[in-house]
N, C-alpha and C. Protein backbone atom coordinates (compact mmCIF):
# COMPACT_ATOMS: atom_id res chain seq x y z
N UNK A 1 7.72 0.02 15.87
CA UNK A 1 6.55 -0.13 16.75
C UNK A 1 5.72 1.13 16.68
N UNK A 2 4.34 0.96 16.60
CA UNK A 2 3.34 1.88 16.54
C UNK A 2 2.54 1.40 18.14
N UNK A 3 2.15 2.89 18.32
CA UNK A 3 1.36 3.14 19.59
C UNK A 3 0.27 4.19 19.86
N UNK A 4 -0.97 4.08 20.01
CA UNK A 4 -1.70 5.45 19.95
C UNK A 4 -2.20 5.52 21.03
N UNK A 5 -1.21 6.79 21.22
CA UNK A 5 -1.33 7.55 22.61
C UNK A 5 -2.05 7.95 23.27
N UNK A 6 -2.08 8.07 24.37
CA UNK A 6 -2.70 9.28 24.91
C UNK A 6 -2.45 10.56 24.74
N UNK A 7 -3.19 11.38 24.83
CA UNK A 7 -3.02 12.96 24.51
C UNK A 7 -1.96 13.39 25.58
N UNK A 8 -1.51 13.04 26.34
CA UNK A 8 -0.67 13.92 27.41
C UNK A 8 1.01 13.11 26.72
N UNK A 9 1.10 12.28 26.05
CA UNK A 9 1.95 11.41 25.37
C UNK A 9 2.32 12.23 24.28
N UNK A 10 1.77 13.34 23.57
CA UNK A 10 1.65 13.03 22.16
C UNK A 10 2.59 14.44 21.56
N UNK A 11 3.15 14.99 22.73
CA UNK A 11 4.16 15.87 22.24
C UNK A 11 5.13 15.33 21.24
N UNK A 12 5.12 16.43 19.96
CA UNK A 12 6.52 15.60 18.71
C UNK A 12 5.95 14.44 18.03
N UNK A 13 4.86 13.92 18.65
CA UNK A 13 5.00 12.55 18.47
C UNK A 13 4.15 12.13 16.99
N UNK A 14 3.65 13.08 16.15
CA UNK A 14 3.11 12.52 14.81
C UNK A 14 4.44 12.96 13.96
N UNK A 15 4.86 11.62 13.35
CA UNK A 15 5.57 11.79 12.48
C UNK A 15 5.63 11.41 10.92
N UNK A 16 4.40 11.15 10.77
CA UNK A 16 3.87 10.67 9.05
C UNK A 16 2.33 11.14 8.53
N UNK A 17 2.49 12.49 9.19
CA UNK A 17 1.38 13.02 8.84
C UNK A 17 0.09 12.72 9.85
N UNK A 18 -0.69 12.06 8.82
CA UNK A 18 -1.99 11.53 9.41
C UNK A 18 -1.81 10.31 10.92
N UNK A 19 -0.87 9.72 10.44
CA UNK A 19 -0.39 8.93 11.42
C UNK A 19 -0.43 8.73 12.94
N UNK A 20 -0.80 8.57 13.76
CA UNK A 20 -0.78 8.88 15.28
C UNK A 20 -0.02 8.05 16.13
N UNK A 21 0.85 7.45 15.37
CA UNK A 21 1.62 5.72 16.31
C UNK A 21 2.97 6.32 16.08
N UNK A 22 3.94 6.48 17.07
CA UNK A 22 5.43 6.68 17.30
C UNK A 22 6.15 5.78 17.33
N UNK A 23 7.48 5.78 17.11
CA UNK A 23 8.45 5.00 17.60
C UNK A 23 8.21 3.66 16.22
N UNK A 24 7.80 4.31 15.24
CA UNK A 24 7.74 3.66 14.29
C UNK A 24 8.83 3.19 13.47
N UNK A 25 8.82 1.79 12.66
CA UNK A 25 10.21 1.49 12.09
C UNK A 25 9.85 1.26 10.73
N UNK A 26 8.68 1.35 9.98
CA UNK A 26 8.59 1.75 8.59
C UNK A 26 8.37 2.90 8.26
N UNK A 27 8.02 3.38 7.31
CA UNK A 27 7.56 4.49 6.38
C UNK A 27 6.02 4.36 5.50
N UNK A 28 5.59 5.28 5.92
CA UNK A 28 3.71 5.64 4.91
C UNK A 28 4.38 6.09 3.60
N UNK A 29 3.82 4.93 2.72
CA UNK A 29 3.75 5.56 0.98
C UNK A 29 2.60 6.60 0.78
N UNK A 30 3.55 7.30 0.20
CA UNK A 30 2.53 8.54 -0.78
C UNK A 30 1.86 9.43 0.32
N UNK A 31 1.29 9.96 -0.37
CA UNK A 31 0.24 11.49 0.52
C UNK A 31 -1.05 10.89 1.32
N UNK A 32 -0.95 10.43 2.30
CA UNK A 32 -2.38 9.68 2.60
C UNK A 32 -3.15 11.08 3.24
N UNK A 33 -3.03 12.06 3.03
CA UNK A 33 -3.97 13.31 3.47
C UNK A 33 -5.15 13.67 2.65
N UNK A 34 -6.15 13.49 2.77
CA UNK A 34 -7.29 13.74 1.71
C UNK A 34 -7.36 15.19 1.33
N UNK A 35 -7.58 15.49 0.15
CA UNK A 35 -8.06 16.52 -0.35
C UNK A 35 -8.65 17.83 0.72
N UNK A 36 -8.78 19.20 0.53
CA UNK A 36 -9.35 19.86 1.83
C UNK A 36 -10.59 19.68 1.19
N UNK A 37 -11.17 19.34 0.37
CA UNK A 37 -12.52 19.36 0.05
C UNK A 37 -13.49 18.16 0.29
N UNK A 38 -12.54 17.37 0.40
CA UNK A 38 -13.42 15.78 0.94
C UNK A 38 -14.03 16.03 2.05
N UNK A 39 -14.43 16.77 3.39
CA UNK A 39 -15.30 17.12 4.31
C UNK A 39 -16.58 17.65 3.67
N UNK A 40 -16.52 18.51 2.95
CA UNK A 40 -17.44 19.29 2.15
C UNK A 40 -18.40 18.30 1.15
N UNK A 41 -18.04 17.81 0.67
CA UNK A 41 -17.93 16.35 -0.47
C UNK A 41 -18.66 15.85 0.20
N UNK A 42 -17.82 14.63 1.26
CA UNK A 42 -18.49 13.71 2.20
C UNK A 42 -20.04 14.10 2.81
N UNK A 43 -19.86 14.88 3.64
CA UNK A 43 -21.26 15.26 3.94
C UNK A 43 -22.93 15.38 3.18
N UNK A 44 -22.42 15.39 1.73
CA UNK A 44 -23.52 15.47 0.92
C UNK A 44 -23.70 13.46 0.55
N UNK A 45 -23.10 13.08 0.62
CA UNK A 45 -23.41 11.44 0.62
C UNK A 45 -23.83 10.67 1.38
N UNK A 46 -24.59 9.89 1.34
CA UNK A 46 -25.61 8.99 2.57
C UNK A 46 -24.42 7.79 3.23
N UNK A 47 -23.30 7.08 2.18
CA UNK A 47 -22.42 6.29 2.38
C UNK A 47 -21.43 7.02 2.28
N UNK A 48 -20.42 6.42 3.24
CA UNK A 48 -18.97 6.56 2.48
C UNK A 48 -18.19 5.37 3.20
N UNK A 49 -17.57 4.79 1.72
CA UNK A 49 -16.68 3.12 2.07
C UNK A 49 -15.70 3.72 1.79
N UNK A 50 -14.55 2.70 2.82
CA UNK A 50 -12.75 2.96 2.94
C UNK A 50 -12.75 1.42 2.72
N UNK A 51 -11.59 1.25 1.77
CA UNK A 51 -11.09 0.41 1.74
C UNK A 51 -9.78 0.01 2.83
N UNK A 52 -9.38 -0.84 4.01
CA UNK A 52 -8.02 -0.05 4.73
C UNK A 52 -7.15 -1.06 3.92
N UNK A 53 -7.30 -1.50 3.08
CA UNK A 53 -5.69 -1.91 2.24
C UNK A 53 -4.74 -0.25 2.06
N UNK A 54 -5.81 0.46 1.92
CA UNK A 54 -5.20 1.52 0.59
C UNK A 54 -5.69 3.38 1.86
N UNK A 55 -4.41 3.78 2.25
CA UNK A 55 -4.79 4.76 2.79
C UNK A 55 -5.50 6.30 1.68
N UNK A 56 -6.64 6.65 1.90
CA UNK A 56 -7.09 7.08 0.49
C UNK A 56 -8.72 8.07 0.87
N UNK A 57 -8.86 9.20 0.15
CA UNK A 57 -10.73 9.11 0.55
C UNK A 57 -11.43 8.47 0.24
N UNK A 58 -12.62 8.02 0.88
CA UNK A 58 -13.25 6.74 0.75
C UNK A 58 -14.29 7.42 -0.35
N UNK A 59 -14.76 5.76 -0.62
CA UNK A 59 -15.60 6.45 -2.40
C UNK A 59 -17.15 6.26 -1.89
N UNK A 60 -17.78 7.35 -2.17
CA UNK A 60 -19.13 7.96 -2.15
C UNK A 60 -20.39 6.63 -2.37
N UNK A 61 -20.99 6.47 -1.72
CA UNK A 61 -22.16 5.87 -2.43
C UNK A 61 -23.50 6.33 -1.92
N UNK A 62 -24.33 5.69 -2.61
CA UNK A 62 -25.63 5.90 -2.49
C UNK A 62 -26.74 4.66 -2.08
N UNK A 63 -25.97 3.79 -1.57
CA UNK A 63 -26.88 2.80 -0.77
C UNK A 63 -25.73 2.01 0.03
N UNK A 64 -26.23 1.37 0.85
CA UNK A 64 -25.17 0.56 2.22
C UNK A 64 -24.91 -0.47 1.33
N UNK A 65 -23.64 -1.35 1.64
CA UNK A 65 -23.83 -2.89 1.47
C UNK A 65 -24.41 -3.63 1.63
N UNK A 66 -24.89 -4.79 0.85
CA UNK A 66 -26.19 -5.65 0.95
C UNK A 66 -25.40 -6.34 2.06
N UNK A 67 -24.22 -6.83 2.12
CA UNK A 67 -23.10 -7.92 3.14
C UNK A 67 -22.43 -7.06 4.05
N UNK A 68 -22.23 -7.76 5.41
CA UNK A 68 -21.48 -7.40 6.24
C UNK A 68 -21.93 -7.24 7.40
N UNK A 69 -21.19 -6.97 8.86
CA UNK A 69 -21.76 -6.78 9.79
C UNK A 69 -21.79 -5.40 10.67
N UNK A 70 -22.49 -4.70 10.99
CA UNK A 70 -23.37 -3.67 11.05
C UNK A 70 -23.22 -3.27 12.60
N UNK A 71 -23.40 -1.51 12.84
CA UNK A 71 -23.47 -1.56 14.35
C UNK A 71 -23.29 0.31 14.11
N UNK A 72 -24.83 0.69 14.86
CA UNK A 72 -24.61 2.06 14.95
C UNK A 72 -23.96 2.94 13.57
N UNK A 73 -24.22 2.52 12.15
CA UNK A 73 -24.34 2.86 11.19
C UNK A 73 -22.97 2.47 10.38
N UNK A 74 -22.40 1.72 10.77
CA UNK A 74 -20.49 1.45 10.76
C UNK A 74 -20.92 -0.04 10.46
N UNK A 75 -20.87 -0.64 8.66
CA UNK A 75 -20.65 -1.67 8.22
C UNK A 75 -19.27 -2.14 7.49
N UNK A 76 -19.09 -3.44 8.18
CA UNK A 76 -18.06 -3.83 7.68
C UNK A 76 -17.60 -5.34 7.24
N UNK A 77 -17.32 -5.12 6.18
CA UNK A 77 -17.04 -6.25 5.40
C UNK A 77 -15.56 -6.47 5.37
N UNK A 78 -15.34 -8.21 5.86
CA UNK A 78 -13.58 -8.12 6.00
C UNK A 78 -13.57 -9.65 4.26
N UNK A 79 -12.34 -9.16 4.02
CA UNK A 79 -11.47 -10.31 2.83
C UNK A 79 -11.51 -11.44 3.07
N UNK A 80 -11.00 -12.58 2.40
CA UNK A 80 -10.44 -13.56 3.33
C UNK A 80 -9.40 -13.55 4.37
N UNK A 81 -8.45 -12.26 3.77
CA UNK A 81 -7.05 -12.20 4.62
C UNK A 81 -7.75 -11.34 6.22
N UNK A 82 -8.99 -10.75 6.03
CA UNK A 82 -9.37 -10.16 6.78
C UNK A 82 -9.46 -8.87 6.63
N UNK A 83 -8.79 -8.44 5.49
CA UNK A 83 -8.88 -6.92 5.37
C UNK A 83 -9.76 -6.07 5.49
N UNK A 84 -10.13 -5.10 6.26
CA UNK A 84 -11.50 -4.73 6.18
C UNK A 84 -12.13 -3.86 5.20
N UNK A 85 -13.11 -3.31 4.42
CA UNK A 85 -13.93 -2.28 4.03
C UNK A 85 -15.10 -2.02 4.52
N UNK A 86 -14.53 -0.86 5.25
CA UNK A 86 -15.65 0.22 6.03
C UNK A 86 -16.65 0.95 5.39
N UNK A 87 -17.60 1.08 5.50
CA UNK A 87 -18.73 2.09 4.77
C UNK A 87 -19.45 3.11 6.36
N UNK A 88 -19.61 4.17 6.30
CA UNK A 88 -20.10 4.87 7.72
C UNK A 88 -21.30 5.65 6.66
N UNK A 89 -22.13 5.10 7.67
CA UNK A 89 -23.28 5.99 7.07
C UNK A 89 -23.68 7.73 7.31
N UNK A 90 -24.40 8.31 6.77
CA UNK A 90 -24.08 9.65 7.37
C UNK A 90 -24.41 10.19 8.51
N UNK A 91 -25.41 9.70 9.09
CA UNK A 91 -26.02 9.75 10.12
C UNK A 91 -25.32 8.62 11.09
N UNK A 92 -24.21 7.82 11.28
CA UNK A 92 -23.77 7.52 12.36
C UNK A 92 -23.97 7.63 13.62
N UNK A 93 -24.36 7.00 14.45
CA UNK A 93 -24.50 7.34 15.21
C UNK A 93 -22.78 7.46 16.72
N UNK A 94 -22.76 8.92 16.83
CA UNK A 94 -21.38 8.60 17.80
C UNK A 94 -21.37 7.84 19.12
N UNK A 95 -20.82 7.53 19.56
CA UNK A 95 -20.59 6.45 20.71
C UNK A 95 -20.45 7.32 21.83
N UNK A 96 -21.31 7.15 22.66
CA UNK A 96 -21.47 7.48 24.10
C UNK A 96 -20.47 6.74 25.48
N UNK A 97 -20.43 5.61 24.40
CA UNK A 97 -19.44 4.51 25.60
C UNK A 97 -18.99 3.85 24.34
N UNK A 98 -17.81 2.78 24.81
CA UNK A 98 -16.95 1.94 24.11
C UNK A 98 -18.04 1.27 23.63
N UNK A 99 -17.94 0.43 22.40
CA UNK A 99 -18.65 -0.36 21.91
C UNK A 99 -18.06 -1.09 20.94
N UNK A 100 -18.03 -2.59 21.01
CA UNK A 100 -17.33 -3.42 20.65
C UNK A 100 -18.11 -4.90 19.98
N UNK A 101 -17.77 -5.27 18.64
CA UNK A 101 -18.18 -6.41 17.79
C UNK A 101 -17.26 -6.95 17.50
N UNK A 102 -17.41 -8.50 17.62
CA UNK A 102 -16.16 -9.48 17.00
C UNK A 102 -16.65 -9.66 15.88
N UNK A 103 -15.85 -9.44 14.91
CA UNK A 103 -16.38 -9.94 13.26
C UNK A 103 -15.86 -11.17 13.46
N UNK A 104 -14.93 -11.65 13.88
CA UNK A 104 -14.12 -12.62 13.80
C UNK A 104 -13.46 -13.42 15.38
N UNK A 105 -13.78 -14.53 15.97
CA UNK A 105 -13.47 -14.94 16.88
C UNK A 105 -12.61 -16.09 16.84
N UNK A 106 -10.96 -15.63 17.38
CA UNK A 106 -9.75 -16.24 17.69
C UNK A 106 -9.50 -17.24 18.01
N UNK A 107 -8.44 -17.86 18.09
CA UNK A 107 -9.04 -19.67 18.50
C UNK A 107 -7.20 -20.11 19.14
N UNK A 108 -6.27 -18.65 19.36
CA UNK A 108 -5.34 -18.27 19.87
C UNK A 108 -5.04 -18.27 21.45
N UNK A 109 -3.89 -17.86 21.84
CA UNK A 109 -3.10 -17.15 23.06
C UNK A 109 -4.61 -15.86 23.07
N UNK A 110 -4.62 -15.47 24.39
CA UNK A 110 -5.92 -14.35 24.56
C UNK A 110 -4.82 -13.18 25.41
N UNK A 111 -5.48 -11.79 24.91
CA UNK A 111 -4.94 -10.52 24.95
C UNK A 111 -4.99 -10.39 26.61
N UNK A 112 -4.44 -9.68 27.19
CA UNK A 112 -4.43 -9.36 28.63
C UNK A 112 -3.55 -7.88 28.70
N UNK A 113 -4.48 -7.37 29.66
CA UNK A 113 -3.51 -6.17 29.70
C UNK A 113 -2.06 -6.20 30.42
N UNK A 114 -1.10 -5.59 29.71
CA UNK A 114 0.48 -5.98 30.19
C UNK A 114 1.25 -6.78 29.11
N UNK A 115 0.10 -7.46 28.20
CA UNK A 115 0.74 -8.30 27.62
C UNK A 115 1.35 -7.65 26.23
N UNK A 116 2.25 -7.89 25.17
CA UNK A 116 2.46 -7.54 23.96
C UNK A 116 1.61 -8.15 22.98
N UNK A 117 1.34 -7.36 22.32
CA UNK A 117 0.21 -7.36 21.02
C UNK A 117 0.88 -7.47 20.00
N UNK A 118 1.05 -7.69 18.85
CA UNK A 118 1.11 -7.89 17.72
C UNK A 118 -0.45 -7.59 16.87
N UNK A 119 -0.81 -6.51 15.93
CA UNK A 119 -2.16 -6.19 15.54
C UNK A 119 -1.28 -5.44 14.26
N UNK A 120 -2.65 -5.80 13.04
CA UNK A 120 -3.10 -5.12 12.23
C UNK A 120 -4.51 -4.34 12.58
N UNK A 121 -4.38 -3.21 12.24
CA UNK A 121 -5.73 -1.99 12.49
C UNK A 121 -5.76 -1.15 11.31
N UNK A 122 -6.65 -0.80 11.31
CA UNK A 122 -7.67 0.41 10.51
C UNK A 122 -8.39 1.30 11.48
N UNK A 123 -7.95 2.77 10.99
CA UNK A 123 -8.46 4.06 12.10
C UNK A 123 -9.31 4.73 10.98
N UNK A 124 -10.60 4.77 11.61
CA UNK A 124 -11.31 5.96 10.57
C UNK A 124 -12.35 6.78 11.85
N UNK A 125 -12.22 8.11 11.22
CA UNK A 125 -13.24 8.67 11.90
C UNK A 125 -14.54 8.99 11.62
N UNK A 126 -15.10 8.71 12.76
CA UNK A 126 -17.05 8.55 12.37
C UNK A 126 -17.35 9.53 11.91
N UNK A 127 -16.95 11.15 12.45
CA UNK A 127 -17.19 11.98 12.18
C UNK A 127 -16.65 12.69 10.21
N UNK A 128 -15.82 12.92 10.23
CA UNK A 128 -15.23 12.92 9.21
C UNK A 128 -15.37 11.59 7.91
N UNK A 129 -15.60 10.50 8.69
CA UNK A 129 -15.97 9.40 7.90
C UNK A 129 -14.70 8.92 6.91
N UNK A 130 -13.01 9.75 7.17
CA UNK A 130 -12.25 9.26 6.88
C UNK A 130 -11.17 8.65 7.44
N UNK A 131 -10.35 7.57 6.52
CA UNK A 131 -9.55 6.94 7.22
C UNK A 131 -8.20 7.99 7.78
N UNK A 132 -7.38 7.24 9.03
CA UNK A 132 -6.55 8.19 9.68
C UNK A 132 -4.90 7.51 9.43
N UNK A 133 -5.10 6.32 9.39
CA UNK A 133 -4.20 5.31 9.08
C UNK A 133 -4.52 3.91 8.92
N UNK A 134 -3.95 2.92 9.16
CA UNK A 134 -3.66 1.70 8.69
C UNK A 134 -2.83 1.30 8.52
N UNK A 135 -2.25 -0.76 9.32
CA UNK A 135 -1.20 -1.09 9.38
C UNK A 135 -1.28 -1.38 7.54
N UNK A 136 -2.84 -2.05 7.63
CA UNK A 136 -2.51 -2.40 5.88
C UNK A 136 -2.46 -2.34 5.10
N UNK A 137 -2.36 -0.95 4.98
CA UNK A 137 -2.32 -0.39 3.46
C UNK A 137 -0.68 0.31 4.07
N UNK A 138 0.11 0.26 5.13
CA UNK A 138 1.50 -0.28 5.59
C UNK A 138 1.92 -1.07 4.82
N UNK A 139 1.72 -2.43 4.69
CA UNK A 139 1.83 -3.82 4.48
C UNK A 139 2.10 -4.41 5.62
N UNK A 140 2.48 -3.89 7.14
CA UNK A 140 2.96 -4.42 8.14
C UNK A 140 2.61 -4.49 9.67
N UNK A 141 2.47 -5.32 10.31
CA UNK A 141 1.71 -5.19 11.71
C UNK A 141 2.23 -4.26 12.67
N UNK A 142 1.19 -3.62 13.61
CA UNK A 142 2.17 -2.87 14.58
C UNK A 142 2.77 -3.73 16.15
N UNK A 143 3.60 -3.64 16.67
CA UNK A 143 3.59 -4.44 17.69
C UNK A 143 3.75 -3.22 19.20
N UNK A 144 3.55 -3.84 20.38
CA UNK A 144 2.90 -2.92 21.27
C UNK A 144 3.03 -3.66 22.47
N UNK A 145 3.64 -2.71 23.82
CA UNK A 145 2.52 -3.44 25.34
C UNK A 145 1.06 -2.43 25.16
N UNK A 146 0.54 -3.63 25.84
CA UNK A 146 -1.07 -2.80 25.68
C UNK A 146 -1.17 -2.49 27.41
N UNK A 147 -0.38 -0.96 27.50
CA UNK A 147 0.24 -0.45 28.64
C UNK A 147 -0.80 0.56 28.87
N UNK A 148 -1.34 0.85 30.22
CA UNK A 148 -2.72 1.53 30.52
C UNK A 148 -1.73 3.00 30.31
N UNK A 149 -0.23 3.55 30.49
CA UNK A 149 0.47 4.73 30.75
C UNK A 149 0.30 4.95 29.31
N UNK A 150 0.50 4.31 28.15
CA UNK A 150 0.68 4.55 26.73
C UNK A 150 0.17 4.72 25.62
N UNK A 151 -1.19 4.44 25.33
CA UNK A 151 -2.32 3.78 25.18
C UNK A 151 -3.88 4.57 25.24
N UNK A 152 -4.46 5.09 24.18
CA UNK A 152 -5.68 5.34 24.58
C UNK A 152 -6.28 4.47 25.14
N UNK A 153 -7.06 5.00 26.00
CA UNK A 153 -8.34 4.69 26.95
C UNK A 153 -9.28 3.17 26.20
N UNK A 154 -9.83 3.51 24.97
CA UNK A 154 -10.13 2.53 23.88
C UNK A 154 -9.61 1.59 23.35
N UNK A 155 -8.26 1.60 23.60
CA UNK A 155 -7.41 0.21 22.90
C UNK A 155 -7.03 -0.55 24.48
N UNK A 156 -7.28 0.46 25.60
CA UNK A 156 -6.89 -0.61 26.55
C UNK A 156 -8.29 -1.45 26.91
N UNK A 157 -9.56 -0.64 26.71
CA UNK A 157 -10.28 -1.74 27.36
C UNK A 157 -10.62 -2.53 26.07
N UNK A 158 -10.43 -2.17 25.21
CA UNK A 158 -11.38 -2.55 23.36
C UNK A 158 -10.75 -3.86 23.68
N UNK A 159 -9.25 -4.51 23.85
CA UNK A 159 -8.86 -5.56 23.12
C UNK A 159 -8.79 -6.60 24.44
N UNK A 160 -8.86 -6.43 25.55
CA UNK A 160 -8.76 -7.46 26.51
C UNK A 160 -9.74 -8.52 26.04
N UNK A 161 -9.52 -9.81 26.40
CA UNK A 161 -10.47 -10.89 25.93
C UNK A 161 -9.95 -11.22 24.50
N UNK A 162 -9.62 -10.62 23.34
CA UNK A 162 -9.32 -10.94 21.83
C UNK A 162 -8.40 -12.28 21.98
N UNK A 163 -8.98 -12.60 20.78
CA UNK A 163 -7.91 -14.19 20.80
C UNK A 163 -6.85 -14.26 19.63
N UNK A 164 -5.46 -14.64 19.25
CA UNK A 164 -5.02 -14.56 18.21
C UNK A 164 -5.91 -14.64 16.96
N UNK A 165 -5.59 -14.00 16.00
CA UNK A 165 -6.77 -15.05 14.78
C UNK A 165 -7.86 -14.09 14.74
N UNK A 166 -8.43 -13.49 16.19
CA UNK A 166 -9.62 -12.47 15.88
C UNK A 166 -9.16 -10.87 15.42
N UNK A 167 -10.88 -10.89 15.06
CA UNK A 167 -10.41 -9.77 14.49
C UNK A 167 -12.02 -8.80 15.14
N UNK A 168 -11.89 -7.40 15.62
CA UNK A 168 -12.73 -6.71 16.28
C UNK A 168 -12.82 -5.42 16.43
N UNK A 169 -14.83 -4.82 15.87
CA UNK A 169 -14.67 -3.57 15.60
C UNK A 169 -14.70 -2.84 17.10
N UNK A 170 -14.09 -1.71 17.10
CA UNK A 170 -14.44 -0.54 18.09
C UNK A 170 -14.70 0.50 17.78
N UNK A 171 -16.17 1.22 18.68
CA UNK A 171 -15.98 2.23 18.23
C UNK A 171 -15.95 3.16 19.61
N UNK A 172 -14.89 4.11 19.39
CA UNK A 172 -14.21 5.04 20.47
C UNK A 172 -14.82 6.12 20.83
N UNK A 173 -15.71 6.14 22.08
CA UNK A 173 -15.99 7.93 22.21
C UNK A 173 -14.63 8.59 22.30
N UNK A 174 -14.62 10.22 21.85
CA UNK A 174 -13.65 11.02 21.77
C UNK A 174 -13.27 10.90 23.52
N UNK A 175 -13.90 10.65 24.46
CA UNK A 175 -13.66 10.78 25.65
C UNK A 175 -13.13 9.75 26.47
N UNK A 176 -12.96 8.89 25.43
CA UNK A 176 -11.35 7.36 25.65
C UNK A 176 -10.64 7.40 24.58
N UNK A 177 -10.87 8.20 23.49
CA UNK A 177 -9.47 8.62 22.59
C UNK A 177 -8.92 9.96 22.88
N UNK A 178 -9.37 10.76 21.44
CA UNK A 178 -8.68 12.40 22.22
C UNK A 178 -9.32 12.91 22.89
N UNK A 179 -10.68 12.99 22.94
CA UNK A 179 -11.24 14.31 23.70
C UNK A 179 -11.32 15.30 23.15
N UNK A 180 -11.27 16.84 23.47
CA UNK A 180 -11.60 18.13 22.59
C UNK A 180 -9.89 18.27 22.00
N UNK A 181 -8.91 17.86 21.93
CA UNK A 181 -7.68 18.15 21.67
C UNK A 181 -6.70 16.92 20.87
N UNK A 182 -7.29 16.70 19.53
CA UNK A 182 -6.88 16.01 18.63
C UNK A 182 -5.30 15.89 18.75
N UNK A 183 -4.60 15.34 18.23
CA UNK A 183 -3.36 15.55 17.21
C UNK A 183 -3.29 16.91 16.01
N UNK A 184 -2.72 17.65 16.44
CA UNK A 184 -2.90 18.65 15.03
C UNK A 184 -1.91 17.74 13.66
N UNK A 185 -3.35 18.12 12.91
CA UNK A 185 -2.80 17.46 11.47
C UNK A 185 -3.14 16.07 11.06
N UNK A 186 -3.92 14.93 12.52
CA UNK A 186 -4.19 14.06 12.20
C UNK A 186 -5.46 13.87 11.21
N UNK A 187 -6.19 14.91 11.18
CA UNK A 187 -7.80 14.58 10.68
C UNK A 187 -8.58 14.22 11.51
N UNK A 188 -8.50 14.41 12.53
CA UNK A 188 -9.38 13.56 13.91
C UNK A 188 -10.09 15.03 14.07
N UNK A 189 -11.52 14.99 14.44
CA UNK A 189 -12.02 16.37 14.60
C UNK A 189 -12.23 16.10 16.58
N UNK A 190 -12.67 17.10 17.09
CA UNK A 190 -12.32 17.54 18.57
C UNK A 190 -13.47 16.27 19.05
N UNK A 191 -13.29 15.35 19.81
CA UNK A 191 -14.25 14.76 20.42
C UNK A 191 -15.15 14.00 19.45
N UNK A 192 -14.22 13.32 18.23
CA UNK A 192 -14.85 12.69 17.70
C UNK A 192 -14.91 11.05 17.91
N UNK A 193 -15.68 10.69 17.75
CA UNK A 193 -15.84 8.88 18.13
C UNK A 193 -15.07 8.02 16.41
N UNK A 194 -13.95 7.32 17.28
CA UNK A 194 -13.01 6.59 16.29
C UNK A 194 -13.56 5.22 15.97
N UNK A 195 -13.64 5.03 14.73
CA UNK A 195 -14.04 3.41 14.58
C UNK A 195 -12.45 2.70 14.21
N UNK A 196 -11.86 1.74 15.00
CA UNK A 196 -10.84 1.14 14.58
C UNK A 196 -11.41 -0.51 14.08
N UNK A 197 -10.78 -0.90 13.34
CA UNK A 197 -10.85 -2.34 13.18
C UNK A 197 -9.35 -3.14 13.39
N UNK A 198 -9.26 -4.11 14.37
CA UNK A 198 -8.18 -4.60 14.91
C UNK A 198 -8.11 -6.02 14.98
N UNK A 199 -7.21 -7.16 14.49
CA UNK A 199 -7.31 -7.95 14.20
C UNK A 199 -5.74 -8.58 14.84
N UNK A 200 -5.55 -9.32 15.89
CA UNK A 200 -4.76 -9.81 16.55
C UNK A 200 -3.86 -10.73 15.85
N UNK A 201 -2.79 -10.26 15.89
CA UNK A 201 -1.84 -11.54 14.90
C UNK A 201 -0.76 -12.22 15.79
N UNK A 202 -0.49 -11.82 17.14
CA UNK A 202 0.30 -12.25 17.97
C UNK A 202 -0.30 -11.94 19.06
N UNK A 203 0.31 -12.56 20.58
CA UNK A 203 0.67 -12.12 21.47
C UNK A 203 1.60 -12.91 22.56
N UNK A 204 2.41 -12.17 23.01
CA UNK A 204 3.45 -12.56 24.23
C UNK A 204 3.47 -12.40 25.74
């Protein structure tokens, strides 16, 4: 089981690097830590797309996607399976408040707080414009209470209403995720606004 915490939670608690979810029962393949030069890099590009199959730096471009759906500079195009690819433009704009798009609307059991989740997600940061993790480039879902004690601020209000089957972007001010006091080592910069993409595969 993966869980992303709250900051007062998060003592010990990264244990795969980039990773921010505990109490985990798989293992992250390979080095998903980007290069120290990909900040430097990134910034000189107007795009940058993540694929979240594949934890990885996202590849540079020079114009947006013609497809996909759009919000405060954060386009995203999902697979059939749903997988997403993110592109953040450079100029992003960060999130002042929660802000939330269904790419995809559920036709399931509906999320409630208290209840257990079952989710695939993708974490990238707006700021940095890279990914932080991913169940799917895992291969495997995380499961969870979506517990107000456990839980950033952003995943408790982001997913209430979701229906099995959906799938939905958020994007996190730093001030319902970390705030000025990241995870050391995650890649999350101080008070940066998180774009997750979360896609409901259960709930109990």
């Amino acid at each position: 089981m993966r869980r992303f915490l709250r900051p007062s939670a998060l003592v010990a608690s990264i244990a795969l690097g980039v990773t921010l979810l505990v109490g985990c029962s798989g293992e992250t393949g390979g080095d998903p830590t980007p290069s120290p030069a990909t900040p430097t890099i990134l910034a000189l590009a107007p795009f940058a797309t993540t694929n979240c199959a594949v934890v990885q730096p996202p590849i540079l471009e020079q114009s947006a996607p013609v497809a996909g759906q759009e919000v405060d500079g954060v386009v995203v195009q999902l697979d059939p399976a749903g997988v997403p690819t993110v592109t953040v433009a450079a100029g992003a704009t960060p999130a002042s408040e929660l802000v939330t798009l269904d790419l995809v609307t559920g036709a399931g059991a509906q999320v409630a707080i208290g209840a257990t989740v079952e989710v695939n997600y993708c974490g990238i940061g707006l700021s940095s414009r890279a990914i932080f993790d991913s169940s799917w480039a895992r291969g495997a879902p995380a499961t969870f209470p979506l517990d107000p004690g456990g839980l950033i601020q952003g995943w408790i209000d982001g997913l209430p209403g979701m229906k099995v089957g959906g799938e939905r972007l958020l994007l996190i001010p730093g001030s319902l995720a970390y705030g000025p006091n990241p995870p050391s080592g995650s890649g999350i910069e101080p008070d940066e606004t998180l774009i997750f993409i979360v896609q409901i595969t259960a709930v109990s």
